[in-house]
Protein backbone atom coordinates (compact mmCIF):
# COMPACT_ATOMS: atom_id res chain seq x y z
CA UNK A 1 -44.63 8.82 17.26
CA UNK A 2 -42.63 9.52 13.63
CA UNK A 3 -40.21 11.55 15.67
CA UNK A 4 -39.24 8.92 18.23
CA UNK A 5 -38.55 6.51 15.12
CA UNK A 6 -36.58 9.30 13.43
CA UNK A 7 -34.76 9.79 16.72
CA UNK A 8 -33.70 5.80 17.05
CA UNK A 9 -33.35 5.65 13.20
CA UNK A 10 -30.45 8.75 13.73
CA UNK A 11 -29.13 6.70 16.89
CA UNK A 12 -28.52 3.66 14.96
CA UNK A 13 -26.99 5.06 11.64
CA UNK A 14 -24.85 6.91 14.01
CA UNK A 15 -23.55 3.99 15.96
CA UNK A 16 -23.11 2.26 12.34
CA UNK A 17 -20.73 5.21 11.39
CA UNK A 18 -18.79 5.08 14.42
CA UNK A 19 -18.01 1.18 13.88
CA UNK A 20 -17.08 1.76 10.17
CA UNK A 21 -14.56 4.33 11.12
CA UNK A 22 -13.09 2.34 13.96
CA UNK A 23 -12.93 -0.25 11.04
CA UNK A 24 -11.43 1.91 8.60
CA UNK A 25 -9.01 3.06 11.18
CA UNK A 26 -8.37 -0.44 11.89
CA UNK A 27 -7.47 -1.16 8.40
CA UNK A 28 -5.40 1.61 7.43
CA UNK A 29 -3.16 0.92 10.70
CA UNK A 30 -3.05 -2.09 9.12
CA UNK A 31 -2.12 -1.35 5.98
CA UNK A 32 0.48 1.05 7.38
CA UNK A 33 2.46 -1.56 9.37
CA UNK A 34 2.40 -3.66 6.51
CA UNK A 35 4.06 -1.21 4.06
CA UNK A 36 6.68 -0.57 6.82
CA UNK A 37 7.46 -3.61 7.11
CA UNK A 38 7.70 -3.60 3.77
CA UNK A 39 10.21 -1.06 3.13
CA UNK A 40 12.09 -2.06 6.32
CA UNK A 41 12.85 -5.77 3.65
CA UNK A 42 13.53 -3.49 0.83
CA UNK A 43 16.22 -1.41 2.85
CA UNK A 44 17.52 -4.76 4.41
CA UNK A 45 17.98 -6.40 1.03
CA UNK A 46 19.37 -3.20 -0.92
CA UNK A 47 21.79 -2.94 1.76
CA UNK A 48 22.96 -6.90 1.34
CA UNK A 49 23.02 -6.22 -2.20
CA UNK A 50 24.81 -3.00 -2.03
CA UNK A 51 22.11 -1.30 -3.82
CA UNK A 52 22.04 -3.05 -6.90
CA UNK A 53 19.36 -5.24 -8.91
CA UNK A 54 21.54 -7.45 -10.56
CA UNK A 55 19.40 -8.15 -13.63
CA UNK A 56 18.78 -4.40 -14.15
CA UNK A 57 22.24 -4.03 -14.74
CA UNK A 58 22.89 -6.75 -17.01
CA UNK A 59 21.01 -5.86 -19.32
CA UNK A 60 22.13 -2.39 -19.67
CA UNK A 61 25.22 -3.98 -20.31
CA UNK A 62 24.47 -6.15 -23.19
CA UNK A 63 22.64 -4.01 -25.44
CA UNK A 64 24.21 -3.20 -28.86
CA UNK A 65 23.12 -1.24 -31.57
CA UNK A 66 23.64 -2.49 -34.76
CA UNK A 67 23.64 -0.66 -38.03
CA UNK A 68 23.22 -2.14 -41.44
CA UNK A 69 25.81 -1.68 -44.16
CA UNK A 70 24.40 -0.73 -47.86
């Protein structure tokens, strides 16, 4: 009798790890369309913007060094 329970018990976790890796297959298409749609924006808008931040630039621009006279 203990090895038809150990039988169904092996049956059951092994249908539980099929359905967790169709879910974590399930997620990580997921998560891949999402980051591709991602970087499809990010080449969209560096394109519009010709490649440039803006800000990032601006404030390479502005900085000074200043030295102290004694």
């Amino acid at each position: 009798m203990g090895a038809v329970v150990s039988c169904i018990q092996s049956i059951f976790r092994t249908i539980g790890n099929v359905i967790m890796a169709i879910v974590r297959a399930i997620g990580a298409m997921c998560t891949a369309i999402i980051n591709g749609i991602v970087a499809l924006f990010d080449i969209i808008i560096s394109c519009l913007t010709c490649g440039r931040g803006g800000s990032r630039r601006r404030g390479a621009k502005t900085r000074t060094h200043h030295t102290s006279r004694v």
